[in-house]
PDB file of N, CA and C in Angstrom:
ATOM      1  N   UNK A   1       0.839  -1.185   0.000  1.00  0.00           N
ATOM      2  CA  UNK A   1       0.000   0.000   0.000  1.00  0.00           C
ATOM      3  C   UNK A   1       0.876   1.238   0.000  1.00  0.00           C
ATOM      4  N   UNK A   2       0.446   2.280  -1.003  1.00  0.00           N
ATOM      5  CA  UNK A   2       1.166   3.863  -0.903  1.00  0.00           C
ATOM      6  C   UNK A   2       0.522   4.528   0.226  1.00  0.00           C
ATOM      7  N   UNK A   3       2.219   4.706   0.485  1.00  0.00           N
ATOM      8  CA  UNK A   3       2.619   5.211   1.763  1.00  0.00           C
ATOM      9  C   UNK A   3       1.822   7.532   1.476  1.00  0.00           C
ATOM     10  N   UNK A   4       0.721   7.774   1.700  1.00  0.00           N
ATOM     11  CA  UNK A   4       0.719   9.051   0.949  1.00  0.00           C
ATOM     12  C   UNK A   4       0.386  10.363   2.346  1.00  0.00           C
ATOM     13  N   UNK A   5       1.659   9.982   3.184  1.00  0.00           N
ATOM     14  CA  UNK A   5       1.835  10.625   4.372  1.00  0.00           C
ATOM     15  C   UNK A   5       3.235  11.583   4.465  1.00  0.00           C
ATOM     16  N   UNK A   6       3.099  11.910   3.246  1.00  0.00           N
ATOM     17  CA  UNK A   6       4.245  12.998   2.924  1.00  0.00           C
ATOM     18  C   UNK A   6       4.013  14.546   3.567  1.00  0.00           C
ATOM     19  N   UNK A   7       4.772  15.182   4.070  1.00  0.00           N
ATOM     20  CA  UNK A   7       4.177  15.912   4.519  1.00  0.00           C
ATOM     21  C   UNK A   7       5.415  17.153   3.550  1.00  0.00           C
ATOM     22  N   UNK A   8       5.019  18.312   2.128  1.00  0.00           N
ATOM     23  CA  UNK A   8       5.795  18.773   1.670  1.00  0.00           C
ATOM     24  C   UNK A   8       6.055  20.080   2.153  1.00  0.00           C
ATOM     25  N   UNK A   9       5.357  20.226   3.762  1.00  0.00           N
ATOM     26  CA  UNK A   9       5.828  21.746   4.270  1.00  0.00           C
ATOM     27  C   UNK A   9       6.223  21.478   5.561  1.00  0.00           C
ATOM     28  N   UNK A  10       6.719  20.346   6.046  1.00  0.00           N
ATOM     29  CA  UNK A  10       7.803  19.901   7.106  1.00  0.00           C
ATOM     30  C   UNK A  10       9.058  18.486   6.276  1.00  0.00           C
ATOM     31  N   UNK A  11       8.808  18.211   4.634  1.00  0.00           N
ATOM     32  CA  UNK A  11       9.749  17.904   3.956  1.00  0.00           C
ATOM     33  C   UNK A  11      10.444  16.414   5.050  1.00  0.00           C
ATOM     34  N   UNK A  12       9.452  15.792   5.254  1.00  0.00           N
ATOM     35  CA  UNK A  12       9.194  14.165   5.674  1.00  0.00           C
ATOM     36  C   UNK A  12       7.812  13.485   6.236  1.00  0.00           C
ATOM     37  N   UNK A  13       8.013  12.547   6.201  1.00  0.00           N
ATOM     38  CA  UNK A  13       6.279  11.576   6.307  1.00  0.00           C
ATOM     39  C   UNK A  13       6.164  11.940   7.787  1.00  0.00           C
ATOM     40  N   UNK A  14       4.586  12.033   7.509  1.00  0.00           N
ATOM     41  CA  UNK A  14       4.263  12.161   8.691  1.00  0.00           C
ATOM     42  C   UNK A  14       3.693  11.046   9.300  1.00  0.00           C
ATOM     43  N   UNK A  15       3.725  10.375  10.879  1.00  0.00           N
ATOM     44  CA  UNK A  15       3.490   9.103  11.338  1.00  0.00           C
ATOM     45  C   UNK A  15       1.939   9.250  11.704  1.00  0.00           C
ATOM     46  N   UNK A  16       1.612  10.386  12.033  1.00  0.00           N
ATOM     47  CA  UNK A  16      -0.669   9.809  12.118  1.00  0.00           C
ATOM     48  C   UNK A  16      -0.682  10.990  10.736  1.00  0.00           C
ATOM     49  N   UNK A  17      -1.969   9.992  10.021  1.00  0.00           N
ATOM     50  CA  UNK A  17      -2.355  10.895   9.388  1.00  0.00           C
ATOM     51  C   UNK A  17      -3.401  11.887   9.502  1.00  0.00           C
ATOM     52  N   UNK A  18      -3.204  13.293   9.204  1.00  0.00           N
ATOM     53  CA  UNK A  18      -4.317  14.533   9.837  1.00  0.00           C
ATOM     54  C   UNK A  18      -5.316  14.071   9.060  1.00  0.00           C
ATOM     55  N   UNK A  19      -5.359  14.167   7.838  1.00  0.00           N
ATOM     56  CA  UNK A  19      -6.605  13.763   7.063  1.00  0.00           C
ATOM     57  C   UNK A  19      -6.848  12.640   5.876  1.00  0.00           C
ATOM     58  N   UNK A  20      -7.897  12.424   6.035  1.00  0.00           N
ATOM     59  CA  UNK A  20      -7.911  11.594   4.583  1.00  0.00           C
ATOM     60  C   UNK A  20      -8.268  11.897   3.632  1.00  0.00           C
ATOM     61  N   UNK A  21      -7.391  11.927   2.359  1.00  0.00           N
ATOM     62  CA  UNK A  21      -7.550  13.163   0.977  1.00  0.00           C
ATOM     63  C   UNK A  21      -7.924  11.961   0.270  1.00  0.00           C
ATOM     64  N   UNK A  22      -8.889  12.238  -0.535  1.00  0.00           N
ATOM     65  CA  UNK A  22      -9.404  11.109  -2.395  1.00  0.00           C
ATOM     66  C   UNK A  22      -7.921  11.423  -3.001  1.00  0.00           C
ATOM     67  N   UNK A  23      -7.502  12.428  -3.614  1.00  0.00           N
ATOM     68  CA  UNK A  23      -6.426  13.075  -4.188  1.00  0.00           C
ATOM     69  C   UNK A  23      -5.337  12.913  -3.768  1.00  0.00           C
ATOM     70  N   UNK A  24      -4.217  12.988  -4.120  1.00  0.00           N
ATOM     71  CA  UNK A  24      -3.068  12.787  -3.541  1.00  0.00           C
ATOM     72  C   UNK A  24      -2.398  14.076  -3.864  1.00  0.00           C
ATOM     73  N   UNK A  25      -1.261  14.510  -2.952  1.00  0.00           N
ATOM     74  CA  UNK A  25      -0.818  16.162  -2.479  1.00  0.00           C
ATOM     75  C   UNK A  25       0.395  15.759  -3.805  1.00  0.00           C
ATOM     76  N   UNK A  26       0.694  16.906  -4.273  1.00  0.00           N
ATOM     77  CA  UNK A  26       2.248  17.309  -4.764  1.00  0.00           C
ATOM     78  C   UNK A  26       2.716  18.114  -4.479  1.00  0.00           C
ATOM     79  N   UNK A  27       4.488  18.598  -4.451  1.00  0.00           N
ATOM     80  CA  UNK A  27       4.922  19.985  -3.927  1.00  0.00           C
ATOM     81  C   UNK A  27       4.732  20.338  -4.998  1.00  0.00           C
ATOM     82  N   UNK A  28       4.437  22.080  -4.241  1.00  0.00           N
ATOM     83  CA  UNK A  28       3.955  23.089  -5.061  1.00  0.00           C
ATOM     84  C   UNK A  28       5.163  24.064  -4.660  1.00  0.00           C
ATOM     85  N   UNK A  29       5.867  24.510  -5.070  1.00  0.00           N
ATOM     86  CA  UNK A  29       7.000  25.599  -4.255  1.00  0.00           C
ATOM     87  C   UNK A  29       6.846  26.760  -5.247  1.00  0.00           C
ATOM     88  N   UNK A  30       5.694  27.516  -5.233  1.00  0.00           N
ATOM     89  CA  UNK A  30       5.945  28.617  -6.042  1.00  0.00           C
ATOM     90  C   UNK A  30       4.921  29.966  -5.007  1.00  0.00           C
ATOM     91  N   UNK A  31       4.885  30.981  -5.652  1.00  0.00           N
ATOM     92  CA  UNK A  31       4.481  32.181  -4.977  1.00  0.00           C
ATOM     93  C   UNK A  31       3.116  32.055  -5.968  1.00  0.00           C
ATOM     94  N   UNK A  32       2.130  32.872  -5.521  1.00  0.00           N
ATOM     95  CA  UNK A  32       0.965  33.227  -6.233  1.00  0.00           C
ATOM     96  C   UNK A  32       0.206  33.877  -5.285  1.00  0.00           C
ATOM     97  N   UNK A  33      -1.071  34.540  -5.791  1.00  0.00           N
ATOM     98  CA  UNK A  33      -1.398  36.048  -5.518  1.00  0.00           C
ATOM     99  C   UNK A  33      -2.948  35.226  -5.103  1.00  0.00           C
ATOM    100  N   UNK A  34      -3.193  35.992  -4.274  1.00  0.00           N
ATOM    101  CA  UNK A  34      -4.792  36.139  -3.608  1.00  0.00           C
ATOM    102  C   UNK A  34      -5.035  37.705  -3.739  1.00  0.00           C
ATOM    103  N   UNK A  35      -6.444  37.254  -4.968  1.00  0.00           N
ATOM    104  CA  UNK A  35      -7.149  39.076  -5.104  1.00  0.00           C
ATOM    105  C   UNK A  35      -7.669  39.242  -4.511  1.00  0.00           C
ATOM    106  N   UNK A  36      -8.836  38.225  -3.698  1.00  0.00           N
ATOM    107  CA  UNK A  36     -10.202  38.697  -3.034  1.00  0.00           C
ATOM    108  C   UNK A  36      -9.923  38.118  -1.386  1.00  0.00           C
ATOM    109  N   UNK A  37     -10.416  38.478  -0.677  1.00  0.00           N
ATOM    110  CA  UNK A  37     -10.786  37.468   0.690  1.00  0.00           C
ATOM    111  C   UNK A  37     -12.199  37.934   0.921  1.00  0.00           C
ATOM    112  N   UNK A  38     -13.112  36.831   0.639  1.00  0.00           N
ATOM    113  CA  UNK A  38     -14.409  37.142   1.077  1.00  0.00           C
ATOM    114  C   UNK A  38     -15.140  38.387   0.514  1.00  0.00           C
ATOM    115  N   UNK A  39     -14.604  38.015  -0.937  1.00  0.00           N
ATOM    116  CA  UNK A  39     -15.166  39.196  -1.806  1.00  0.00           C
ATOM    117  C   UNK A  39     -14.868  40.766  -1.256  1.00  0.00           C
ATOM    118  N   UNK A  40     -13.685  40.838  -0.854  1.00  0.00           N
ATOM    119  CA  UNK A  40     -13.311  42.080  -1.063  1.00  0.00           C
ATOM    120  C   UNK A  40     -12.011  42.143  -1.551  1.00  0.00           C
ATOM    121  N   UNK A  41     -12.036  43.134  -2.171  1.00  0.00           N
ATOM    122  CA  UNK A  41     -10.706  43.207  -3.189  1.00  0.00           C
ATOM    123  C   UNK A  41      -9.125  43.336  -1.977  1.00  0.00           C
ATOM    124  N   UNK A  42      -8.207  42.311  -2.767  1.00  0.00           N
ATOM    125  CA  UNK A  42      -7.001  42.337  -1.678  1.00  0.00           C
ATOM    126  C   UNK A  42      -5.862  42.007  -3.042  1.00  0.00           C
ATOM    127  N   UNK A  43      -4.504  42.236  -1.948  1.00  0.00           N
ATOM    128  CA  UNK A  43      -3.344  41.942  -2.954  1.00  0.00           C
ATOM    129  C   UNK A  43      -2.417  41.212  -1.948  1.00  0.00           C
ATOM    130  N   UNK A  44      -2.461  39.764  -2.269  1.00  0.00           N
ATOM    131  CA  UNK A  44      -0.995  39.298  -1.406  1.00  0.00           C
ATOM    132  C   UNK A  44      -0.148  38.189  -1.377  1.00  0.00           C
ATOM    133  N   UNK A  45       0.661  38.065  -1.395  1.00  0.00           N
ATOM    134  CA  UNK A  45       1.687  37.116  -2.039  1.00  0.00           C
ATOM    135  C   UNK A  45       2.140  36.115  -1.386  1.00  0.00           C
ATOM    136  N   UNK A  46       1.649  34.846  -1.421  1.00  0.00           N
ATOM    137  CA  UNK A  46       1.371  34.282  -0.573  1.00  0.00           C
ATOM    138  C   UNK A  46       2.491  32.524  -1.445  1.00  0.00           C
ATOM    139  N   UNK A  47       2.914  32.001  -0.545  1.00  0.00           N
ATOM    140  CA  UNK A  47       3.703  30.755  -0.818  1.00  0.00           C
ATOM    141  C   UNK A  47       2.755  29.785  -0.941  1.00  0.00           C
ATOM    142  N   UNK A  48       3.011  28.856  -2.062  1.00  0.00           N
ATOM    143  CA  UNK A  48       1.994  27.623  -2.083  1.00  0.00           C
ATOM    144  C   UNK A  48       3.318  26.407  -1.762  1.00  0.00           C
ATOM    145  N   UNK A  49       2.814  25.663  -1.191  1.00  0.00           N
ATOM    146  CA  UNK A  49       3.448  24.471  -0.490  1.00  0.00           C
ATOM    147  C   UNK A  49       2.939  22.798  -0.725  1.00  0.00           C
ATOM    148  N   UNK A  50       1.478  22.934  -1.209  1.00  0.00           N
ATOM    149  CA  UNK A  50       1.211  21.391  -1.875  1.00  0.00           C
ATOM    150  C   UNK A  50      -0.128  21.728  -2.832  1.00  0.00           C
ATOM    151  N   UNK A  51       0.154  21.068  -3.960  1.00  0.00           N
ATOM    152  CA  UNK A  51      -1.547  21.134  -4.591  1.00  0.00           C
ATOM    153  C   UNK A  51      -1.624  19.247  -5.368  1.00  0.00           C
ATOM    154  N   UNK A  52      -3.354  19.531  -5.274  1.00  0.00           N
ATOM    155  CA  UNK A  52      -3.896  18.428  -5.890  1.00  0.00           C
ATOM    156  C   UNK A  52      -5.048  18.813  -6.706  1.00  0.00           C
ATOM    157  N   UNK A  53      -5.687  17.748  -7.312  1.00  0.00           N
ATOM    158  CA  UNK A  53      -6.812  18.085  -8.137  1.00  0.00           C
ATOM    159  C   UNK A  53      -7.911  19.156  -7.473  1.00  0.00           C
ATOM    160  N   UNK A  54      -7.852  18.517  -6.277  1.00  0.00           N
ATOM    161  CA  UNK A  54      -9.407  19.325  -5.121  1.00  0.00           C
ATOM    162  C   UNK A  54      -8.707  20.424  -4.586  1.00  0.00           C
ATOM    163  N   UNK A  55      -7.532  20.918  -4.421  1.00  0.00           N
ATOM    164  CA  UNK A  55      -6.790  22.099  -3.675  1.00  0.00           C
ATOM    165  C   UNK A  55      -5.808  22.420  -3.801  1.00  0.00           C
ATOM    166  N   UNK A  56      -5.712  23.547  -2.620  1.00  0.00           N
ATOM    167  CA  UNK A  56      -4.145  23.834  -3.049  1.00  0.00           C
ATOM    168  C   UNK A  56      -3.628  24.359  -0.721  1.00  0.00           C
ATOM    169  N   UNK A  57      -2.567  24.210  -1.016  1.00  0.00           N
ATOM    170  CA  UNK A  57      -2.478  23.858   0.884  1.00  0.00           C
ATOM    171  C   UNK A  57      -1.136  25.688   0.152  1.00  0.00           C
ATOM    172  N   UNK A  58      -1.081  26.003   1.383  1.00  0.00           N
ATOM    173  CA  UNK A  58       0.248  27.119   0.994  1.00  0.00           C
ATOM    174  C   UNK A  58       0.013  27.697   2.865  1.00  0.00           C
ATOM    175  N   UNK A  59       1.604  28.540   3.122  1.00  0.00           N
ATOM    176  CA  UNK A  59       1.861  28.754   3.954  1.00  0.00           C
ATOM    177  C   UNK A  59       1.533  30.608   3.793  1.00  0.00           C
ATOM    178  N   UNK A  60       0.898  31.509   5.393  1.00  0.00           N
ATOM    179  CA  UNK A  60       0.722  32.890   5.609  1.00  0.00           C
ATOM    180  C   UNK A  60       0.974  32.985   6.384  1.00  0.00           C
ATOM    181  N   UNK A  61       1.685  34.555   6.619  1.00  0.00           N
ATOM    182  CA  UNK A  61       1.168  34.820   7.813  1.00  0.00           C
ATOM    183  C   UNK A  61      -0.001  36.095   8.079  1.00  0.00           C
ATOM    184  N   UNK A  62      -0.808  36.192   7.230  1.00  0.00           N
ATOM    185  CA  UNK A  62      -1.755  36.557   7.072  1.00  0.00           C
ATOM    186  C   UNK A  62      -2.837  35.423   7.716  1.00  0.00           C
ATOM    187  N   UNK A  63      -3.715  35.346   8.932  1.00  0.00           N
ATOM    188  CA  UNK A  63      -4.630  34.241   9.479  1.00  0.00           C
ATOM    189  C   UNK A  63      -5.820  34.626   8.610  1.00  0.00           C
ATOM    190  N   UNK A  64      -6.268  33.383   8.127  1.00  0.00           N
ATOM    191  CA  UNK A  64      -7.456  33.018   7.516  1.00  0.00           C
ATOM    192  C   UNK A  64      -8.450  32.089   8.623  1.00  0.00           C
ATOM    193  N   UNK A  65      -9.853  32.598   8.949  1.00  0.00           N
ATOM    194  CA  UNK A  65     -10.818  31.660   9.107  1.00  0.00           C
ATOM    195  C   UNK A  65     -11.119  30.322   8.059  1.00  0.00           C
ATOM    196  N   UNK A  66     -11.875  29.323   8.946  1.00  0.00           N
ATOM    197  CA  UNK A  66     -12.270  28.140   8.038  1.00  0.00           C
ATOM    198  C   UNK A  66     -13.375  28.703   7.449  1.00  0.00           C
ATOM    199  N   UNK A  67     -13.751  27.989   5.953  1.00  0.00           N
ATOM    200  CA  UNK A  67     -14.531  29.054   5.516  1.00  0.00           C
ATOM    201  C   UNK A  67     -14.300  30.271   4.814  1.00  0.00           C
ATOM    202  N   UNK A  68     -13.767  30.772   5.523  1.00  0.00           N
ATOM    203  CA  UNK A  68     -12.994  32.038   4.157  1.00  0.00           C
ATOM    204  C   UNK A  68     -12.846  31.651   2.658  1.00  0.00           C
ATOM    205  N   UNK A  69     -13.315  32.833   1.553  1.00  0.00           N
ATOM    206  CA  UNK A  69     -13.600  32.323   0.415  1.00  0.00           C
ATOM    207  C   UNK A  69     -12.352  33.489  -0.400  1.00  0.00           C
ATOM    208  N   UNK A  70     -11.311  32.874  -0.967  1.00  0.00           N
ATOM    209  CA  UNK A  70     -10.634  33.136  -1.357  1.00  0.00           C
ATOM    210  C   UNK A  70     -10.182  33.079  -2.936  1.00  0.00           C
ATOM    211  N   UNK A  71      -9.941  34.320  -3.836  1.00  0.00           N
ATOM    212  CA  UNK A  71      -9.971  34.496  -5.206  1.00  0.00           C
ATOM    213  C   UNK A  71      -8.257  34.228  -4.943  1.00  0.00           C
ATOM    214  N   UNK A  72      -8.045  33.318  -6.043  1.00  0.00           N
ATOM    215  CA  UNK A  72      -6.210  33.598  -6.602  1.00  0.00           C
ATOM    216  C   UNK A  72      -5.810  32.956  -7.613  1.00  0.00           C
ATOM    217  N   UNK A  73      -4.964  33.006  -7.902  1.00  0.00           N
ATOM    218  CA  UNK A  73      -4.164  33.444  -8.925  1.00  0.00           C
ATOM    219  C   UNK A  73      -2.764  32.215  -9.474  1.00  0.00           C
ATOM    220  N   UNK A  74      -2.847  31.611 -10.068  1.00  0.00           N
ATOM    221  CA  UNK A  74      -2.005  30.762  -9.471  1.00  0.00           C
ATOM    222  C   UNK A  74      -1.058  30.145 -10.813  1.00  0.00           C
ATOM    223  N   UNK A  75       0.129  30.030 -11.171  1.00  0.00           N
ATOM    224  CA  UNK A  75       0.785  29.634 -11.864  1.00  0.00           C
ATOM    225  C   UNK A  75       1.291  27.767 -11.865  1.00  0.00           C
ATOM    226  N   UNK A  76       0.458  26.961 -12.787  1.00  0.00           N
ATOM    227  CA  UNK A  76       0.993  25.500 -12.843  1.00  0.00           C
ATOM    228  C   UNK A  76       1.220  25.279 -14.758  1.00  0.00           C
ATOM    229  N   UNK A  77       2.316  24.502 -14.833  1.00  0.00           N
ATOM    230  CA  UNK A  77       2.999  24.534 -15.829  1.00  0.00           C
ATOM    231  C   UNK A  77       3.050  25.543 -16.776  1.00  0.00           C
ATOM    232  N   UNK A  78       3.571  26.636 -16.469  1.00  0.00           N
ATOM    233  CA  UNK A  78       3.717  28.017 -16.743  1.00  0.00           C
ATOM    234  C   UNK A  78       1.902  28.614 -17.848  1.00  0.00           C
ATOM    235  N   UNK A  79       1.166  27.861 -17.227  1.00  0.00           N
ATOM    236  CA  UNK A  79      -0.240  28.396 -17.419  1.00  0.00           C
ATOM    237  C   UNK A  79      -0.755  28.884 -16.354  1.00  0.00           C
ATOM    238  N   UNK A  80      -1.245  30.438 -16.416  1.00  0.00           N
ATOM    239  CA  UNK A  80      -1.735  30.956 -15.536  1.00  0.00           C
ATOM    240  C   UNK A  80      -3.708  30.756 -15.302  1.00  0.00           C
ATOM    241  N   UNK A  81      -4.066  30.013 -13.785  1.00  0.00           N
ATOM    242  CA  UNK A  81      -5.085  29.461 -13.566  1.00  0.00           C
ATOM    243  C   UNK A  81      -5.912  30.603 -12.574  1.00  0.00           C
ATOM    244  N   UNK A  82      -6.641  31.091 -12.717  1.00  0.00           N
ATOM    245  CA  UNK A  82      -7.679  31.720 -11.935  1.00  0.00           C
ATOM    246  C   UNK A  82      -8.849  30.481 -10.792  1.00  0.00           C
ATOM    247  N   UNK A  83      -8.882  30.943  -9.727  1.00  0.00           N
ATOM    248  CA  UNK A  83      -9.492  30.084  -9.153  1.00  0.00           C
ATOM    249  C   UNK A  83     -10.061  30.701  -7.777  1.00  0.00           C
ATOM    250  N   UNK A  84     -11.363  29.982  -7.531  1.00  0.00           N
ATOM    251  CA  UNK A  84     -11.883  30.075  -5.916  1.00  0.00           C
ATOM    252  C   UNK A  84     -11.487  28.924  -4.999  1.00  0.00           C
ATOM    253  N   UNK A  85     -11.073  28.970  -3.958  1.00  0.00           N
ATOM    254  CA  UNK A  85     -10.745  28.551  -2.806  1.00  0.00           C
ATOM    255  C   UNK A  85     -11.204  28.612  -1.555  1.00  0.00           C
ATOM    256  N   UNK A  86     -12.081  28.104  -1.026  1.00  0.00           N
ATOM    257  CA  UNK A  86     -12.501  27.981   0.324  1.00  0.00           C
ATOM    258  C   UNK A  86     -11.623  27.398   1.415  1.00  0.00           C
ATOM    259  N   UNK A  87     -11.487  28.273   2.429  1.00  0.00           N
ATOM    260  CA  UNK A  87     -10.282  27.434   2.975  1.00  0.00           C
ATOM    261  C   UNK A  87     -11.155  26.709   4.213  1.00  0.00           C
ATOM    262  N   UNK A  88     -10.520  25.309   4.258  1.00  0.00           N
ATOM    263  CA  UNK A  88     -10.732  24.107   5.258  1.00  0.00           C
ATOM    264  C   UNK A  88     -10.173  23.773   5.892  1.00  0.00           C
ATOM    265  N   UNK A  89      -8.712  24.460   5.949  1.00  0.00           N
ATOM    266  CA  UNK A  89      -7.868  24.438   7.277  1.00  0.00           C
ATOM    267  C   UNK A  89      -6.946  25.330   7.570  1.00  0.00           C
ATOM    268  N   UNK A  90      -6.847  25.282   8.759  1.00  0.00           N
ATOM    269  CA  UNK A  90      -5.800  26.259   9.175  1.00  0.00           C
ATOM    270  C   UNK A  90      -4.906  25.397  10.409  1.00  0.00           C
ATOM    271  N   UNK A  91      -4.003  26.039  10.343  1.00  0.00           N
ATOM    272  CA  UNK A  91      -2.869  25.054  11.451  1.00  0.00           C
ATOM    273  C   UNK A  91      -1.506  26.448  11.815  1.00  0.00           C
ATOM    274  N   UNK A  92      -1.140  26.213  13.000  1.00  0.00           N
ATOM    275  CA  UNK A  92      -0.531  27.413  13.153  1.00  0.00           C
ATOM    276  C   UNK A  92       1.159  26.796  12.799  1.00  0.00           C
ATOM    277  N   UNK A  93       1.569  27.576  12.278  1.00  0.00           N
ATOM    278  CA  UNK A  93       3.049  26.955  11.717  1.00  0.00           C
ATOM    279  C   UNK A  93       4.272  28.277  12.325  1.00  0.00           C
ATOM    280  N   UNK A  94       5.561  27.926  12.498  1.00  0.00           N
ATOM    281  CA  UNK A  94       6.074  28.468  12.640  1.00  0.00           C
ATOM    282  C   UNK A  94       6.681  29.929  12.232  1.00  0.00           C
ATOM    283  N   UNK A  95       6.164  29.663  10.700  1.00  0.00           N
ATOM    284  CA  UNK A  95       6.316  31.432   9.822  1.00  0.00           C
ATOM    285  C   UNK A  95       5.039  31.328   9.655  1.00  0.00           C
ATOM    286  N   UNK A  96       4.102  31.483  10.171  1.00  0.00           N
ATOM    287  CA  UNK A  96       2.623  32.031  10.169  1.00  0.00           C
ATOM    288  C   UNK A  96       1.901  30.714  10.396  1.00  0.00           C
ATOM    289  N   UNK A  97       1.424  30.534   9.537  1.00  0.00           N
ATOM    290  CA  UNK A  97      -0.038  29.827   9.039  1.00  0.00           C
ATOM    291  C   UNK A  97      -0.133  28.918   8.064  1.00  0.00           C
ATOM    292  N   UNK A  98      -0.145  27.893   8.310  1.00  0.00           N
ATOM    293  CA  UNK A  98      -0.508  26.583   7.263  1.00  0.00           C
ATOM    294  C   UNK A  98      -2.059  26.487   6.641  1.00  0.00           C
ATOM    295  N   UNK A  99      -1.987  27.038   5.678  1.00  0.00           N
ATOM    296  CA  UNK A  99      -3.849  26.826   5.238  1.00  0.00           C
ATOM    297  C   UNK A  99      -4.024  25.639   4.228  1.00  0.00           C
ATOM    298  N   UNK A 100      -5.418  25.140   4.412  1.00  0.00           N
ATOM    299  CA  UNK A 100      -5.465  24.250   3.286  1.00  0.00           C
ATOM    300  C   UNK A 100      -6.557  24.997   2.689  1.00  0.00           C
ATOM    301  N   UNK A 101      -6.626  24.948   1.158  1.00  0.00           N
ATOM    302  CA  UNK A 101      -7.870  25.489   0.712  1.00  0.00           C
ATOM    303  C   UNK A 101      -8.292  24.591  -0.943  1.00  0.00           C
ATOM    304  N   UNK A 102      -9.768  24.114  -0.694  1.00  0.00           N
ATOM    305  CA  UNK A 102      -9.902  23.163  -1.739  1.00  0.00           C
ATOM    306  C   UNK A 102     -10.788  24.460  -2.805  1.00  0.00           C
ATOM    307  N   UNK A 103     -10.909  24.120  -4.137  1.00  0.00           N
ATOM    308  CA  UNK A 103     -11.231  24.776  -5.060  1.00  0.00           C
ATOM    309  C   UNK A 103     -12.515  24.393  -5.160  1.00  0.00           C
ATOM    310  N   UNK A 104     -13.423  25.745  -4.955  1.00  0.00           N
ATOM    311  CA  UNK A 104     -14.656  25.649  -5.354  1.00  0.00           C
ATOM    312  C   UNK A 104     -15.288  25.970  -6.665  1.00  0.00           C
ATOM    313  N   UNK A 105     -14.793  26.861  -7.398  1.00  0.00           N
ATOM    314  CA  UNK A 105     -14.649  27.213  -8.781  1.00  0.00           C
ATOM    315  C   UNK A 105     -13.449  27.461  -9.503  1.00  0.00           C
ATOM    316  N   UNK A 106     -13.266  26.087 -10.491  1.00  0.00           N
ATOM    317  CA  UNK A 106     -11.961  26.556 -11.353  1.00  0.00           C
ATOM    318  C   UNK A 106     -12.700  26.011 -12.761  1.00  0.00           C
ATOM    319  N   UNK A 107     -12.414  26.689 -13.950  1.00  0.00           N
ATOM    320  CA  UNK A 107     -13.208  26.613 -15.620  1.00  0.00           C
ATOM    321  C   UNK A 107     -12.279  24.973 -15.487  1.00  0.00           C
ATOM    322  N   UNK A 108     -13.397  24.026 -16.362  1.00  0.00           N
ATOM    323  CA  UNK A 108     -12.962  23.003 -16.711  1.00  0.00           C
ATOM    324  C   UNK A 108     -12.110  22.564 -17.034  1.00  0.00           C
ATOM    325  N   UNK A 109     -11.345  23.609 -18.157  1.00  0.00           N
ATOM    326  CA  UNK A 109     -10.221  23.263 -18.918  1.00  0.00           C
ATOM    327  C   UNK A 109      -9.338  23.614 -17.923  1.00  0.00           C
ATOM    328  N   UNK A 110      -9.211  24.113 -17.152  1.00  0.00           N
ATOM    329  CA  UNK A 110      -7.832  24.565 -16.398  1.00  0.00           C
ATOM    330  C   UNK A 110      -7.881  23.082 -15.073  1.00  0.00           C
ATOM    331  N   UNK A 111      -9.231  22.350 -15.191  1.00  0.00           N
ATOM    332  CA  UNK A 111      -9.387  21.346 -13.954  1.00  0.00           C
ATOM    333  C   UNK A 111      -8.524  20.529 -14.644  1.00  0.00           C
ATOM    334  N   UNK A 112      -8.797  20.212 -16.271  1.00  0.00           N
ATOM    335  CA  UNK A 112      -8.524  19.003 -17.195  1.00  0.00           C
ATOM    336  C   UNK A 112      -7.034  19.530 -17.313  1.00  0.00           C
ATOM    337  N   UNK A 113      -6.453  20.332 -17.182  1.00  0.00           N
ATOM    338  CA  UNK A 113      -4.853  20.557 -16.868  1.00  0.00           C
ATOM    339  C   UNK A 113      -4.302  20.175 -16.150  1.00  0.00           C
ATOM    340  N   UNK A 114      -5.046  20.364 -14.814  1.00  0.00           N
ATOM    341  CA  UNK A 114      -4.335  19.624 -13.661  1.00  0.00           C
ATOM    342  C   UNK A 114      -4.831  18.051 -13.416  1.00  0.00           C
ATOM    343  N   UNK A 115      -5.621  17.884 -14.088  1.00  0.00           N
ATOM    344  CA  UNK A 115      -6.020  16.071 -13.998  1.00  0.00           C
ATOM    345  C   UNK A 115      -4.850  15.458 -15.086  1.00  0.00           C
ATOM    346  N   UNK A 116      -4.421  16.507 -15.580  1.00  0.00           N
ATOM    347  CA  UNK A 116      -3.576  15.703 -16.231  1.00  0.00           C
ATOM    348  C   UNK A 116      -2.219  15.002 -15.991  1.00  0.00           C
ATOM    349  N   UNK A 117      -1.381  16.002 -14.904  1.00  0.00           N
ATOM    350  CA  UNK A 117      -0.226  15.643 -13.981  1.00  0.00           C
ATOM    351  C   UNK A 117      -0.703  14.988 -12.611  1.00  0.00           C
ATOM    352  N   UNK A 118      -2.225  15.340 -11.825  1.00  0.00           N
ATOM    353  CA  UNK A 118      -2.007  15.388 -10.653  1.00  0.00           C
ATOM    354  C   UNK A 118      -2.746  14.213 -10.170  1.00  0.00           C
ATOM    355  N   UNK A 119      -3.601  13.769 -11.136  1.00  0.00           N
ATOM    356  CA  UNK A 119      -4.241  12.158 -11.192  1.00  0.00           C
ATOM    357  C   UNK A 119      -3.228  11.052 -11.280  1.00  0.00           C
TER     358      UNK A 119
END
């Protein structure tokens, strides 16, 4: 059985697992932009740290509520993806804030992009 207890923002497996994902995580090590929080217009540059088909996990220190509905911006195989994000977790990390946030609206074709590496 795959072992899928990687953990790519402490960079080794982790021994309990926090959750159980359908999807499986990949590192994500790039920067990308959040316009909105909760439909109001924002600008901020924020580190992404794992994505999968259903989300994308990245480190702030900007604190987000669960729930928070988040517009951004996001660069995967040098195609730029527009997307909504609801975030479903938060965890307090040493440079801020560990969020997880799964995608509530992304256009098909940009889903069928990432089903294509992340399946």
């Amino acid at each position: 059985m795959e072992n899928n207890n990687y953990s790519y923002l402490f960079k080794r497996y982790q021994i309990f697992k926090k959750e159980q994902r359908t999807n499986r995580r990949y590192m994500y090590n790039e920067i990308f932009k959040i316009t909105s929080v909760n439909f109001k217009k924002n600008h901020l540059d924020i580190l992404g740290v794992d994505i999968s088909i259903s989300g994308i996990g990245f480190v702030s220190t900007t604190k987000f509520e669960i729930d928070d509905i988040l517009e951004i911006i996001f660069k995967y195989n040098k195609i730029t993806i527009p997307a909504t994000v609801k975030v479903v977790h938060v965890s307090l990390y040493d440079q801020g804030y560990f969020i997880g946030g799964q995608f509530i609206a992304i256009q098909n074709m940009y889903r069928e992009i990432l089903k294509l590496d992340l399946l």
